[in-house]
C-alpha atoms as a PDB file:
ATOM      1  CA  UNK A   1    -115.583  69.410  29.939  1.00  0.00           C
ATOM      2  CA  UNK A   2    -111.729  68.283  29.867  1.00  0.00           C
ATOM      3  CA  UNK A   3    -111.356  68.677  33.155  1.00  0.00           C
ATOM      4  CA  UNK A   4    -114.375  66.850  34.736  1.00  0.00           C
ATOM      5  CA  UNK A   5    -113.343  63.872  32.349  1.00  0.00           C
ATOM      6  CA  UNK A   6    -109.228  64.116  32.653  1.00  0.00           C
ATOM      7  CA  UNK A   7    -108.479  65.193  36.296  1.00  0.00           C
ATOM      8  CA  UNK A   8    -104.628  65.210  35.337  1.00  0.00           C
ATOM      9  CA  UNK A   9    -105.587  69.045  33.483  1.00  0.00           C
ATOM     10  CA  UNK A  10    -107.611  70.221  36.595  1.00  0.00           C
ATOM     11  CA  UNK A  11    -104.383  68.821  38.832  1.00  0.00           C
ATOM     12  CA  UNK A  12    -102.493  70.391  36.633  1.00  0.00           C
ATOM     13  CA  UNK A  13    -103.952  74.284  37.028  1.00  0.00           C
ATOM     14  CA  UNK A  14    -103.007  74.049  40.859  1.00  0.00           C
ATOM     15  CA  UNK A  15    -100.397  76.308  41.906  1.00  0.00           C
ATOM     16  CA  UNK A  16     -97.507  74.548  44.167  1.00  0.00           C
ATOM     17  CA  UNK A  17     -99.333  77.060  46.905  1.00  0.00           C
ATOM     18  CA  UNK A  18    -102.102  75.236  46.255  1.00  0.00           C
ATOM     19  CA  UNK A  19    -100.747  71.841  47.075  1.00  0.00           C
ATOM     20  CA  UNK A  20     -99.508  72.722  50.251  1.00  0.00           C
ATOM     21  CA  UNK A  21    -102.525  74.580  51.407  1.00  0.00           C
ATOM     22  CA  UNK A  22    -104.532  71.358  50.670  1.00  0.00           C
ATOM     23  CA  UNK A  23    -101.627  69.180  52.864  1.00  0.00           C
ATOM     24  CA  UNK A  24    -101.121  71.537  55.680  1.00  0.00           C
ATOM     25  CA  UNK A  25    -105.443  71.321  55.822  1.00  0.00           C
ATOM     26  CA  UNK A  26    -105.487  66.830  55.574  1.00  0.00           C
ATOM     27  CA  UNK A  27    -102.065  67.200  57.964  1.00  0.00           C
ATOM     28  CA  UNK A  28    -104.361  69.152  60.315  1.00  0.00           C
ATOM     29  CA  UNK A  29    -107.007  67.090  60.051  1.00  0.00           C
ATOM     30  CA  UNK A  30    -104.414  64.747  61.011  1.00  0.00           C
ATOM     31  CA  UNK A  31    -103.224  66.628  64.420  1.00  0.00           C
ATOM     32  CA  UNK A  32    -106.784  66.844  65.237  1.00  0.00           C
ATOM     33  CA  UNK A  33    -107.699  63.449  65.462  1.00  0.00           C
ATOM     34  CA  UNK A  34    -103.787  62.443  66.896  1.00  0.00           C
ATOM     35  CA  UNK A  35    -105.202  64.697  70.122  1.00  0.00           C
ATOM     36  CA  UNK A  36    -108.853  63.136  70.271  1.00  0.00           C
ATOM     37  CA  UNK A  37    -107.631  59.917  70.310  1.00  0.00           C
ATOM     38  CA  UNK A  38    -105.140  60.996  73.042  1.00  0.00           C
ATOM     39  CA  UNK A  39    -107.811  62.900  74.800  1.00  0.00           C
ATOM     40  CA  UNK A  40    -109.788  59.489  74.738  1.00  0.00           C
ATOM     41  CA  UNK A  41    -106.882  57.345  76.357  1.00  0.00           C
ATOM     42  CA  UNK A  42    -105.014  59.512  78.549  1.00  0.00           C
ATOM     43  CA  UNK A  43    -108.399  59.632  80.972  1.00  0.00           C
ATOM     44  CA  UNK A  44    -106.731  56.600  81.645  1.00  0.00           C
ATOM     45  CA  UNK A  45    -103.164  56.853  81.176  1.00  0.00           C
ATOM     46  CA  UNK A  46    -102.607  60.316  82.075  1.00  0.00           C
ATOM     47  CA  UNK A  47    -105.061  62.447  83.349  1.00  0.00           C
ATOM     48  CA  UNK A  48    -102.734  65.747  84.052  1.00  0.00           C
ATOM     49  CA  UNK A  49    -102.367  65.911  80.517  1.00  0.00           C
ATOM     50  CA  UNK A  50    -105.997  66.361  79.598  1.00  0.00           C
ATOM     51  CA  UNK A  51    -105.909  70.473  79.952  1.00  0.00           C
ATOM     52  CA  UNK A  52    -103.189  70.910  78.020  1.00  0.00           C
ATOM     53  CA  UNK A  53    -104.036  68.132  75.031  1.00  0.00           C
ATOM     54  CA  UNK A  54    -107.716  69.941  75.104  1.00  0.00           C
ATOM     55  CA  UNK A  55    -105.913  73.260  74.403  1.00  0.00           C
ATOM     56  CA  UNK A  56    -103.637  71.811  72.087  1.00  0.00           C
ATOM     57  CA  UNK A  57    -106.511  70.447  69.923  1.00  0.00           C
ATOM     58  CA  UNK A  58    -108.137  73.618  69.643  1.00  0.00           C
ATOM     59  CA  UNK A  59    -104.999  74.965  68.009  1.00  0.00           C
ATOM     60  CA  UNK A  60    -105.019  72.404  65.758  1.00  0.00           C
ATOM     61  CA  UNK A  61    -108.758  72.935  65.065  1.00  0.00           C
ATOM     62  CA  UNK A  62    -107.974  76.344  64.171  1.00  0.00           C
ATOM     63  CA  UNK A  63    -105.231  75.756  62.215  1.00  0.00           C
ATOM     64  CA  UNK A  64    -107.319  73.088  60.275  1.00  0.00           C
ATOM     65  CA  UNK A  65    -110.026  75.741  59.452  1.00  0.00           C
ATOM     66  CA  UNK A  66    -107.395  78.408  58.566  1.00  0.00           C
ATOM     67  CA  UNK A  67    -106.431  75.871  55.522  1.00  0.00           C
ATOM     68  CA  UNK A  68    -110.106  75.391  55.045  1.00  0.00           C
ATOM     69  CA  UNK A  69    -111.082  78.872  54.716  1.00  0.00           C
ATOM     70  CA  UNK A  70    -107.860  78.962  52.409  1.00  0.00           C
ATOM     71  CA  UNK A  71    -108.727  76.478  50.559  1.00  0.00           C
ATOM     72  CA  UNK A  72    -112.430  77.876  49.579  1.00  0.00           C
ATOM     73  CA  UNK A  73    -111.075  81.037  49.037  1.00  0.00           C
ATOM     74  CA  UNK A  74    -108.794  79.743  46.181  1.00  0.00           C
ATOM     75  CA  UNK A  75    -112.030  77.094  45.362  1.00  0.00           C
ATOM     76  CA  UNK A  76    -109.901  73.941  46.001  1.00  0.00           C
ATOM     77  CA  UNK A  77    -111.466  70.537  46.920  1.00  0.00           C
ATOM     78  CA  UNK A  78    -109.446  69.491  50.111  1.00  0.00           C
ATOM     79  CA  UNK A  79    -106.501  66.827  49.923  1.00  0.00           C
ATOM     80  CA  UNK A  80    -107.481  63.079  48.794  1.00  0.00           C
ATOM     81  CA  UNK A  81    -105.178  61.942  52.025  1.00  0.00           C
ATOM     82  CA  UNK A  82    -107.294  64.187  54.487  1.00  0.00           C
ATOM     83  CA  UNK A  83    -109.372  60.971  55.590  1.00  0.00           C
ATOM     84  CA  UNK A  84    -106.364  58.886  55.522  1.00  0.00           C
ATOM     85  CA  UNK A  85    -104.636  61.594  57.564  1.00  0.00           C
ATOM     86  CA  UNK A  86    -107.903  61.105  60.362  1.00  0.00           C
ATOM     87  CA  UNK A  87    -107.498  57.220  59.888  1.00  0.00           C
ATOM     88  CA  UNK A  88    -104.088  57.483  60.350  1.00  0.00           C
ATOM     89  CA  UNK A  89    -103.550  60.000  63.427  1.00  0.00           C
ATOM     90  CA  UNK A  90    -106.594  58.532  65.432  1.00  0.00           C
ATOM     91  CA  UNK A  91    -104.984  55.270  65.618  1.00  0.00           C
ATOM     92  CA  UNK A  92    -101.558  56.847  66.324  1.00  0.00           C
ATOM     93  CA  UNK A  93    -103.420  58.657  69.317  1.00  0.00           C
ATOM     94  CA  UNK A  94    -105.058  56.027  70.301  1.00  0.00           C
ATOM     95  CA  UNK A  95    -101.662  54.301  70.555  1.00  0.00           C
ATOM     96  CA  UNK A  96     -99.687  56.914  72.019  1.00  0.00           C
ATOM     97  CA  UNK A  97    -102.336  57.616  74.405  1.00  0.00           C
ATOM     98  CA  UNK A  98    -102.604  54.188  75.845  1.00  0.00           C
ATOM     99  CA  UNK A  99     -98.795  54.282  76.237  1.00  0.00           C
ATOM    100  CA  UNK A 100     -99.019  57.369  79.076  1.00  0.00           C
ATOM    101  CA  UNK A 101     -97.833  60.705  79.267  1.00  0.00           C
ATOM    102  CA  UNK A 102     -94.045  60.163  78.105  1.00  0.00           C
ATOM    103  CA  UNK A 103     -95.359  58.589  74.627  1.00  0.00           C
ATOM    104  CA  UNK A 104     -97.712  61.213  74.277  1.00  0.00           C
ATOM    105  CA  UNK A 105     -95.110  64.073  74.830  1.00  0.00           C
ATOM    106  CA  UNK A 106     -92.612  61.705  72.484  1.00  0.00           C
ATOM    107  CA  UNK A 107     -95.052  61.327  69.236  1.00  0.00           C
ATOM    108  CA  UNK A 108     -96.316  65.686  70.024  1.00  0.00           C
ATOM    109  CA  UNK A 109     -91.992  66.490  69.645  1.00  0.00           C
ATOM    110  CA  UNK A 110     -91.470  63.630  66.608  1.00  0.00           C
ATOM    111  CA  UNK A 111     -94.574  64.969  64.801  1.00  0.00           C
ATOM    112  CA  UNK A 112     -93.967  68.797  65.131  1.00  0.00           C
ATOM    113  CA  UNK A 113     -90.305  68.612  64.528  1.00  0.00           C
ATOM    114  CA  UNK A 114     -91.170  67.385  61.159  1.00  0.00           C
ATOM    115  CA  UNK A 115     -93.954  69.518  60.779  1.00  0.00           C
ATOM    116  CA  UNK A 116     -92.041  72.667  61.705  1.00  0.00           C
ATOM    117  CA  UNK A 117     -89.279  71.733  59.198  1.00  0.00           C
ATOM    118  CA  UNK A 118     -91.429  71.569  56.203  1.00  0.00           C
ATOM    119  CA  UNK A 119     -93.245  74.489  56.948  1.00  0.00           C
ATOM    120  CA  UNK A 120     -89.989  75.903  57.107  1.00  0.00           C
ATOM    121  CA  UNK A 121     -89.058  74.872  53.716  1.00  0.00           C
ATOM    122  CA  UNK A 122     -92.609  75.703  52.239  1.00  0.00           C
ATOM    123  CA  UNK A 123     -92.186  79.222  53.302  1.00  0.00           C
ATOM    124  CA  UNK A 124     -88.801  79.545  51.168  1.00  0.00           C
ATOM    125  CA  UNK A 125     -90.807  78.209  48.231  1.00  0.00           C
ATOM    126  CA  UNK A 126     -93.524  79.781  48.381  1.00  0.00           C
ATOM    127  CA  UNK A 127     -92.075  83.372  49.625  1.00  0.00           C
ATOM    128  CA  UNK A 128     -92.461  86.236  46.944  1.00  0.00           C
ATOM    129  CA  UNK A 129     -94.698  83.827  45.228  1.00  0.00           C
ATOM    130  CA  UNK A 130     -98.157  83.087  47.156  1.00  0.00           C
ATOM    131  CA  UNK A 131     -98.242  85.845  49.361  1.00  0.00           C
ATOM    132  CA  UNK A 132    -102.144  84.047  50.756  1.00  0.00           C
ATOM    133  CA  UNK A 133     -99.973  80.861  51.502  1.00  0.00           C
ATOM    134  CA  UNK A 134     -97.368  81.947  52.988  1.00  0.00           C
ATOM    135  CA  UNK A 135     -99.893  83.719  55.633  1.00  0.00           C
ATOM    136  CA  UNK A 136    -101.840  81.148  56.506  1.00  0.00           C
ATOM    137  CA  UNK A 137     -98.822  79.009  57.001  1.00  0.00           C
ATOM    138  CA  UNK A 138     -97.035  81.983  59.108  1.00  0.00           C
ATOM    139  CA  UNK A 139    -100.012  82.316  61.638  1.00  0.00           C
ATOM    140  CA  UNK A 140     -99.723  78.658  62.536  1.00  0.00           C
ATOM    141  CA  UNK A 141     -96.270  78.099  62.755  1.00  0.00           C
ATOM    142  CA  UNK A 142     -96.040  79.758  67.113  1.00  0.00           C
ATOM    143  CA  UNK A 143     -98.345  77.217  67.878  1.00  0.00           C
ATOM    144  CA  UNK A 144     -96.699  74.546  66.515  1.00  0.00           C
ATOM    145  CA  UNK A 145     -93.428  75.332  68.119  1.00  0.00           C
ATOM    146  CA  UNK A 146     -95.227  76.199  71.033  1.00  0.00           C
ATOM    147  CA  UNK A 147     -96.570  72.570  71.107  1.00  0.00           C
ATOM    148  CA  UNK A 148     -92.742  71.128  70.166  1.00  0.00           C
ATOM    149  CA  UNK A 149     -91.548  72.614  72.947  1.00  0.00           C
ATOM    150  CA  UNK A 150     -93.832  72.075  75.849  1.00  0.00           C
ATOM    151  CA  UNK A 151     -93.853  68.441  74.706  1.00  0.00           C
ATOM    152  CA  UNK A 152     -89.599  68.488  74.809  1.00  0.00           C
ATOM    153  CA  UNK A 153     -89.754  70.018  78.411  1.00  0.00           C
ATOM    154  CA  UNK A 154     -92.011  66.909  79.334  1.00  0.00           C
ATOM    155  CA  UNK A 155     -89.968  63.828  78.553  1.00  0.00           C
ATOM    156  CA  UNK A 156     -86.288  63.465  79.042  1.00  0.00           C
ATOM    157  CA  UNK A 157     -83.745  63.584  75.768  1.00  0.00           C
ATOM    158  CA  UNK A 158     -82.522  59.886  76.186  1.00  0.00           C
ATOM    159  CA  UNK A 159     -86.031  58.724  77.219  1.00  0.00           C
ATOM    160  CA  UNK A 160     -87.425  55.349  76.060  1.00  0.00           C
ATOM    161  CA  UNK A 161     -90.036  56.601  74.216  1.00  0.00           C
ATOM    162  CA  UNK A 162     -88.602  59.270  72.103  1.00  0.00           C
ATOM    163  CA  UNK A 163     -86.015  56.929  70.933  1.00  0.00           C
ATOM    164  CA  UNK A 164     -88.245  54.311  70.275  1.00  0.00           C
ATOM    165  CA  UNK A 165     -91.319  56.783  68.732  1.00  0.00           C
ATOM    166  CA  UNK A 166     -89.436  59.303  66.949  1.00  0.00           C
ATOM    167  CA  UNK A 167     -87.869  57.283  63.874  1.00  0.00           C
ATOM    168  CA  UNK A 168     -91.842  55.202  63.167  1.00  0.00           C
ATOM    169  CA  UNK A 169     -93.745  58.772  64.119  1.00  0.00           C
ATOM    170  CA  UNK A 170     -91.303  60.985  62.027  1.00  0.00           C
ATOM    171  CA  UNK A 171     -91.076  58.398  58.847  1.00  0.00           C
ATOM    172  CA  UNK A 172     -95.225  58.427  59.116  1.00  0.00           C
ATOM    173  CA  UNK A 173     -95.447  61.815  58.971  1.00  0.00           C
ATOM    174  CA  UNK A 174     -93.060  61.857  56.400  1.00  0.00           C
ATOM    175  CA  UNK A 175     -94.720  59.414  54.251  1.00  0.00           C
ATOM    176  CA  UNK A 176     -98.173  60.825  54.844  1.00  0.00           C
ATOM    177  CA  UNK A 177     -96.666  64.457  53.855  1.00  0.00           C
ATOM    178  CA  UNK A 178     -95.235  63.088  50.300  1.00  0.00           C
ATOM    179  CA  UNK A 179     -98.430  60.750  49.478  1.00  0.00           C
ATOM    180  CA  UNK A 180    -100.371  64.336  50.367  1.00  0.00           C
ATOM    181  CA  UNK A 181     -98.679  65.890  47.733  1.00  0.00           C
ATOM    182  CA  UNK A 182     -98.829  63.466  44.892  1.00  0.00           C
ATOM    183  CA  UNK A 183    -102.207  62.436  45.494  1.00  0.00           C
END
């Protein structure tokens, strides 16, 4: 009865694994809708692109329902941010996607940079401690790097874009990352 009237008890009882299961899943959720919103534009802007930002969503898809199934395994309720991570990465494809193919491949290295970092760091927490976490965060991680570095071979180091998207795309993600975790 404490906990359906005091969330702060419930919040509480959840493991640090459990936190970052339920931001990796809203951060997916995230990715997801980044690429549809892409998808949507770059029929315009950049039709070459389409094959690989289809295939590129379907990781992301998967990796979304590998926090999902996660998630119901440990009975979690997913992430308060995971609409605000939709909201949030439609838009930015929407954006990005209207901007071409360079802006795409700019905000695909910003946002997996970051993402590969703390999933770096999440595995050093969580190693020897949540051996279920640290799985599910293992069998995404080639496909994110995968996606880093297809998207570095397709715009230039100096280019426009990455200098102008990576400091806004790389503080969003940040922000969106630590509002994941304290909501």
């Amino acid at each position: 009865m404490s906990q359906v009237r005091n969330g702060t008890k419930a919040r509480r009882s959840e493991s640090t694994g459990d936190r970052i299961i339920k931001v990796n899943h809203a951060g997916e959720n995230g990715a997801v809708s980044i690429y549809r919103g892409q998808i949507f534009m770059a029929r315009w802007t950049a039709p070459a692109m389409l094959p690989q930002l289809r295939l590129f969503c379907e990781h992301e898809q998967h990796h979304r329902a590998i926090f999902c199934a996660e998630l119901e395994r440990r009975r979690r309720r997913r992430c308060r941010s995971y609409g605000l991570c939709a909201l949030g990465g439609w838009v930015l494809g929407l954006l990005t996607g209207l901007l071409g193919a360079k802006a795409i491949a700019a905000t695909t290295v910003a946002v997996e940079r970051v993402v590969l970092r703390h999933l770096e760091r999440q595995l050093i927490t969580l190693r020897g401690v949540d051996v279920e976490a640290v799985a599910a965060i293992t069998a995404i991680m080639e496909d994110e790097a995968v996606h880093r570095d297809h998207a570095e071979r397709c715009v230039e180091p100096d280019s426009f874009w990455l200098r102008a998207l990576t400091p806004i795309v790389s503080t969003s993600t940040e922000i969106v990352i630590w509002l994941g975790m304290r909501l």
